[in-house]
Structures are given as structure tokens and as C-alpha cells.
N, C-alpha and C. Protein backbone atom coordinates (compact mmCIF):
# COMPACT_ATOMS: atom_id res chain seq x y z
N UNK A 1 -122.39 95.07 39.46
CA UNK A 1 -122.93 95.87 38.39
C UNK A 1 -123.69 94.95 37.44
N UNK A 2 -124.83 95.26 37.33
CA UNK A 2 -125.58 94.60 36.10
C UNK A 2 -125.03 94.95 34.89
N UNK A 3 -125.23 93.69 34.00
CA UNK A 3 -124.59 94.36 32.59
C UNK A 3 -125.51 93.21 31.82
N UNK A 4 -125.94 93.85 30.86
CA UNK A 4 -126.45 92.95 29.45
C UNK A 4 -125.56 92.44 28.49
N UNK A 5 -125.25 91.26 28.10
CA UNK A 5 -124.43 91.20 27.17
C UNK A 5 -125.66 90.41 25.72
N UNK A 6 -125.52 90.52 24.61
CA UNK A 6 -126.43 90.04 23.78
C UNK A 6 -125.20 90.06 22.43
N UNK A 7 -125.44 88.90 22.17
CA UNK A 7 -124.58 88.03 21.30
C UNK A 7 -125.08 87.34 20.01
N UNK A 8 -124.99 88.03 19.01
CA UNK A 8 -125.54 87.54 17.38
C UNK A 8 -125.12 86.56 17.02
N UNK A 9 -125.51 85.58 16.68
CA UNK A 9 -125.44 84.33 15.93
C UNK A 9 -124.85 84.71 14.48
N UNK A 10 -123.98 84.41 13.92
CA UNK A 10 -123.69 84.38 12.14
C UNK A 10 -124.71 83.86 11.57
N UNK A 11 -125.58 84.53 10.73
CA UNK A 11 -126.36 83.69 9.79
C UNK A 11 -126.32 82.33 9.47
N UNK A 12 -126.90 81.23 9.46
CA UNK A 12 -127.07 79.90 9.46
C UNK A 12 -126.31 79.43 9.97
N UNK A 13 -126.09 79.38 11.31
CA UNK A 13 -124.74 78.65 11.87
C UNK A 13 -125.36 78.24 12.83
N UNK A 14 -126.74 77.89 12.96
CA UNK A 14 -127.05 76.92 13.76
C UNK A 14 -126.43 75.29 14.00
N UNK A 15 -126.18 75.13 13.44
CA UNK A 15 -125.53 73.84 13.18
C UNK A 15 -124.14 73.70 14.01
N UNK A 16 -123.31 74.88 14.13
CA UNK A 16 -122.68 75.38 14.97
C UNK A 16 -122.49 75.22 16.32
N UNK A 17 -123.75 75.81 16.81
CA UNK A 17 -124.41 76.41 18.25
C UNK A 17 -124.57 75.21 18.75
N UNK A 18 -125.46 73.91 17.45
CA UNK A 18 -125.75 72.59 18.57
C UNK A 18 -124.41 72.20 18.93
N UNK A 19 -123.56 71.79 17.60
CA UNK A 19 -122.22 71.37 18.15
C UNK A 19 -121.44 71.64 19.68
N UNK A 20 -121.52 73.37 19.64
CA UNK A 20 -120.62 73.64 20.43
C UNK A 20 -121.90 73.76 21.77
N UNK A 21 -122.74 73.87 21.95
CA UNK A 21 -123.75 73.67 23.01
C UNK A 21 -122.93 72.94 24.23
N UNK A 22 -123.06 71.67 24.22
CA UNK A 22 -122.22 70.95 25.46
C UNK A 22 -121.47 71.71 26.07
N UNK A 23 -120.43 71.98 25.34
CA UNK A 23 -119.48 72.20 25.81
C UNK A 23 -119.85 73.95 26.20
N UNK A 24 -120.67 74.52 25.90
CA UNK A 24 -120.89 75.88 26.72
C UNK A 24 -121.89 76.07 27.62
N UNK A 25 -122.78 74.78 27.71
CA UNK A 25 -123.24 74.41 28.67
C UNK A 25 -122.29 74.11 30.30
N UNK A 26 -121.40 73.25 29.90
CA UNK A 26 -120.19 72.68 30.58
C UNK A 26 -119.66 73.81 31.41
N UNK A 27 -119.13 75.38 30.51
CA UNK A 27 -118.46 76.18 30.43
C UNK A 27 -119.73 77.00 31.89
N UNK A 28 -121.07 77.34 31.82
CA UNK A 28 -121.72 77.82 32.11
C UNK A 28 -121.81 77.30 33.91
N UNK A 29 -121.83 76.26 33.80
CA UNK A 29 -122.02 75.34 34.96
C UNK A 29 -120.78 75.67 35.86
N UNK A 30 -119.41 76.16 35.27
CA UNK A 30 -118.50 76.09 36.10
C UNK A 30 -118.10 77.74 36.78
N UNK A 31 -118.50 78.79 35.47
CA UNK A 31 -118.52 80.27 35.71
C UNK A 31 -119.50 80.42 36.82
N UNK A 32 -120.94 80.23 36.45
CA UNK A 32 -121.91 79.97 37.54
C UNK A 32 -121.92 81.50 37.92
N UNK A 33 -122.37 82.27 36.71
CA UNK A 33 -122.66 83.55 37.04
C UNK A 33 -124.15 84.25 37.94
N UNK A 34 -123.77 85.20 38.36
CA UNK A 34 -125.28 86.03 39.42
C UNK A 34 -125.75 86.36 38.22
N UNK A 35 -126.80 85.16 37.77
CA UNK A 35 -127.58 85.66 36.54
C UNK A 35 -129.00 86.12 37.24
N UNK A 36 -129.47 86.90 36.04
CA UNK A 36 -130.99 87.48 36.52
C UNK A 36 -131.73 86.65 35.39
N UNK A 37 -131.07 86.43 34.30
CA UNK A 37 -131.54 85.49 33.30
C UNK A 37 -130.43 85.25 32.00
N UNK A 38 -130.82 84.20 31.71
CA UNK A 38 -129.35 83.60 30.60
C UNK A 38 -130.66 82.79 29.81
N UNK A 39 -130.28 82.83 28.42
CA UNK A 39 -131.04 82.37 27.13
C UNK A 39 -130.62 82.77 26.03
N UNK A 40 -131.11 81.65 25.10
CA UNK A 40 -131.08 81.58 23.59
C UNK A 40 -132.22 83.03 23.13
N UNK A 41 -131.38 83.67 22.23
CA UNK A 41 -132.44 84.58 21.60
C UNK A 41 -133.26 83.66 20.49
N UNK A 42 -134.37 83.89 19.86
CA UNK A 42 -134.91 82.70 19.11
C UNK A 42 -135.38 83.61 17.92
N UNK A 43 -135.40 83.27 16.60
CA UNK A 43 -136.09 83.45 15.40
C UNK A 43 -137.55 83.90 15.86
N UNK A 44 -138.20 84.36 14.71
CA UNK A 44 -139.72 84.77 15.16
C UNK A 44 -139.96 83.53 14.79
N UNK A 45 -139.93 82.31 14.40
CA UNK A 45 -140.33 80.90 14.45
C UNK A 45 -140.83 80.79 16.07
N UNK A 46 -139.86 80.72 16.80
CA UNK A 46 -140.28 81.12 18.56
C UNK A 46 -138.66 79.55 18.58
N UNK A 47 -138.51 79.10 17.52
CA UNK A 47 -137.42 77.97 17.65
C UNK A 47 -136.02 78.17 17.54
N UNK A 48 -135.79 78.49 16.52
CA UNK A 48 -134.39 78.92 16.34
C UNK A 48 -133.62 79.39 16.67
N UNK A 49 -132.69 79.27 17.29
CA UNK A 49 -131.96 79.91 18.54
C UNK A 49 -130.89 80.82 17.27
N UNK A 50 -130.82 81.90 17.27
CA UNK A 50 -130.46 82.92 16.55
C UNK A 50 -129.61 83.84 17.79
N UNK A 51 -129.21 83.21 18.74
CA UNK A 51 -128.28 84.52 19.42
C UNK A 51 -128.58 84.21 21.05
N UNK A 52 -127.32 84.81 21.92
CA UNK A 52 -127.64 84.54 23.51
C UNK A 52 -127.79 85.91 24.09
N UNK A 53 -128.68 85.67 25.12
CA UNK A 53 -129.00 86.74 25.88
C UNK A 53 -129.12 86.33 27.62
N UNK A 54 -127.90 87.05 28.08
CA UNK A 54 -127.15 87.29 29.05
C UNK A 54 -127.65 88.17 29.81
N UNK A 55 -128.65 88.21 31.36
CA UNK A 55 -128.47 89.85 32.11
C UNK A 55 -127.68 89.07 33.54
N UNK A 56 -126.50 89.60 33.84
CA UNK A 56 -125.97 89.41 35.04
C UNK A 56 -125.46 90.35 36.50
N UNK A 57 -125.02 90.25 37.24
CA UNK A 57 -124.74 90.57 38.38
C UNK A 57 -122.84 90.21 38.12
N UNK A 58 -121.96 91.48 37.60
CA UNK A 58 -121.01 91.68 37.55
C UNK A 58 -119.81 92.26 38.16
N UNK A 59 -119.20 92.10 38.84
CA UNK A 59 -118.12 93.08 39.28
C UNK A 59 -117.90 94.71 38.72
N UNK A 60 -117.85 94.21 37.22
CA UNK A 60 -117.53 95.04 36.79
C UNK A 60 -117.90 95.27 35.21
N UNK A 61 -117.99 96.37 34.16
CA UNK A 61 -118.06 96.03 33.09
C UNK A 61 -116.62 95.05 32.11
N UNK A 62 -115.49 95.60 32.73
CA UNK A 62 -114.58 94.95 32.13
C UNK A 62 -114.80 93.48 32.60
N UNK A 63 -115.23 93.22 33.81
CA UNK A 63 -115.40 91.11 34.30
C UNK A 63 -116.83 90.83 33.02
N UNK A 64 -117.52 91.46 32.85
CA UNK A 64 -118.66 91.31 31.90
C UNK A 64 -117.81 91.17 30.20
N UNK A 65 -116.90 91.62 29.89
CA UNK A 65 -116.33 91.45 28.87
C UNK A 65 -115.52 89.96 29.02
N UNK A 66 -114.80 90.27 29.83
CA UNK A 66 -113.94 88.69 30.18
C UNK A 66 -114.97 87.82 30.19
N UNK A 67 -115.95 87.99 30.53
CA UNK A 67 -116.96 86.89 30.88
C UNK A 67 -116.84 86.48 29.24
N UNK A 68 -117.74 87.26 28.63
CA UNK A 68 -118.25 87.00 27.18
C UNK A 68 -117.13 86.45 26.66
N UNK A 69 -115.77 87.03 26.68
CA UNK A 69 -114.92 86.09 26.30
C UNK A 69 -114.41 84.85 26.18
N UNK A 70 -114.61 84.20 27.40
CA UNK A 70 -113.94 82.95 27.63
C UNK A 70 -115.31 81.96 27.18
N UNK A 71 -116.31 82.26 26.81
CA UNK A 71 -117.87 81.54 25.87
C UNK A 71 -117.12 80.82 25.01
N UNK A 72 -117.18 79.24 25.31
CA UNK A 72 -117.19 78.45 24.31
C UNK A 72 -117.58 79.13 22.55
N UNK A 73 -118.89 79.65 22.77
CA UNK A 73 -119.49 79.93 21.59
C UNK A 73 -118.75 80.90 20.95
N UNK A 74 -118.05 81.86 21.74
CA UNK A 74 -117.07 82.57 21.04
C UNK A 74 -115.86 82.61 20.36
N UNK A 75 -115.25 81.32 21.70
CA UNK A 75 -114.09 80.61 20.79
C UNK A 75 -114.63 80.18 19.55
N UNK A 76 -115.87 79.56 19.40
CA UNK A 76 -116.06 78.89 17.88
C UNK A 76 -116.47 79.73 16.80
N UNK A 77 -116.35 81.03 17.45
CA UNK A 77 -116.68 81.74 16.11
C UNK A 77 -118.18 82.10 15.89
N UNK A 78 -118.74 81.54 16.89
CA UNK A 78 -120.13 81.51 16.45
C UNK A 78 -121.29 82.92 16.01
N UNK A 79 -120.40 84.15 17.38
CA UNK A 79 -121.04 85.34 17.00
C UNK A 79 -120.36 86.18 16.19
N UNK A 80 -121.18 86.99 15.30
CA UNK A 80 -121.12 88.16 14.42
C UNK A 80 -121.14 89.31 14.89
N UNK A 81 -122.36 89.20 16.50
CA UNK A 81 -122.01 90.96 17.08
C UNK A 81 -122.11 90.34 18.10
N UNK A 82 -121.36 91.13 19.73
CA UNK A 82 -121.82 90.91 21.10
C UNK A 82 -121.80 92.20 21.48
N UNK A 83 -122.74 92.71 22.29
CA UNK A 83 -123.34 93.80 22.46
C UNK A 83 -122.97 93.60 24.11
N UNK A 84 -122.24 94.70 24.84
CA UNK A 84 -122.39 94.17 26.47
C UNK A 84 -122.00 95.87 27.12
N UNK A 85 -123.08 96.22 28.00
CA UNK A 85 -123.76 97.31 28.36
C UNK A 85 -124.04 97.05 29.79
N UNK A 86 -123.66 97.98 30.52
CA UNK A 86 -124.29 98.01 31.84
C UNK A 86 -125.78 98.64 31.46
N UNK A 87 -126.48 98.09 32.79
CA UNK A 87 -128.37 98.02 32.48
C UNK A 87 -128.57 97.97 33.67
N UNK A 88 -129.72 98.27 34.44
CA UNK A 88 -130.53 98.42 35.75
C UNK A 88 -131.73 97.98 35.54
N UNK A 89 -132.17 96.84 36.72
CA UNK A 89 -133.39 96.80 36.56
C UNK A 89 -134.18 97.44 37.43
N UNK A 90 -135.52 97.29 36.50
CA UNK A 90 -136.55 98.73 37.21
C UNK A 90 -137.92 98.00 37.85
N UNK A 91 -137.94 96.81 37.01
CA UNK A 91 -139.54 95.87 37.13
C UNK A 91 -138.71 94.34 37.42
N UNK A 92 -139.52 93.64 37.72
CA UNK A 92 -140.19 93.72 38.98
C UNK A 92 -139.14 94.54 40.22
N UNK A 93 -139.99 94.79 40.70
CA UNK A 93 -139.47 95.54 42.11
C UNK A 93 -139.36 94.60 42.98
N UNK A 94 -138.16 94.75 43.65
CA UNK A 94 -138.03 93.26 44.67
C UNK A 94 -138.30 93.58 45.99
């Protein structure tokens, strides 16, 4: 099941995000999810990483929650909202 998960950053807590980066980098490398795409949401600067955006290839919506859970970035507190929705893609056509 595809599912979107999209994850708010707390206001100025960039400082945060670099900290805990490594280590959810680390975290990422070992889950090694059926991503369709994984990224930093960014400020209209086009820099600031202001939030993650997640579309994956899930079991299930509840494994899409566990997923978001066990995020470094979440243990640290880092998000304010996580948003996680099953979604279909329509474009490109494969």
C-alpha cells in the first residue's frame, strides 16, 4: 500500500534536524524502505529544510505509522505535525 507520510518541523528547530540528521540517516539506511521518494520539505528559500516528505510502498497503513515512529527525528521531538495517508500514484505511468 502506498502511503504519504509528511512531517512538520517545530518552528526554528533547524538546528535540531542537523544534529539529529546522522543518526536518521543511519536509521534510514537500515529500514531501507520501497520508497517512491524520501526528502526534506524546504522553506520557499528552496534551503531550509522545514519538514520530511515520505511516499512509500507499505504493507500496510498501520506499518506506515510504525514506520514514522521509530524516525530518529521523532524520537527528538523534532515534528509538530505528521500527516500519514494512504495515496496512489497516477503520473508517471509505468
Amino acid at each position: 500500500m502506498l502511503c504519504t507520510i509528511i512531517a512538520f518541523d517545530k518552528p526554528n528547530h533547524v538546528d535540531l534536524r542537523m544534529k539529529t540528521r546522522p543518526s536518521h540517516l543511519e536509521w534510514m539506511g537500515k529500514e531501507n524502505p520501497k520508497a517512491i521518494f524520501i526528502g526534506p520539505m524546504l522553506a520557499d528559500d528552496g534551503q531550509t529544510p522545514i519538514g520530511s516528505v515520505f511516499v512509500c510502498d507499505f504493507e500496510s497503513l498501520e506499518a506506515a505509522k510504525a514506520f514514522a515512529s521509530r524516525d530518529p527525528y521523532a524520537h527528538a521531538g523534532l515534528f509538530e505535525k505528521v500527516i500519514i495517508q494512504p495515496t496512489r500514484k497516477v503520473f508517471p505511468k509505468d
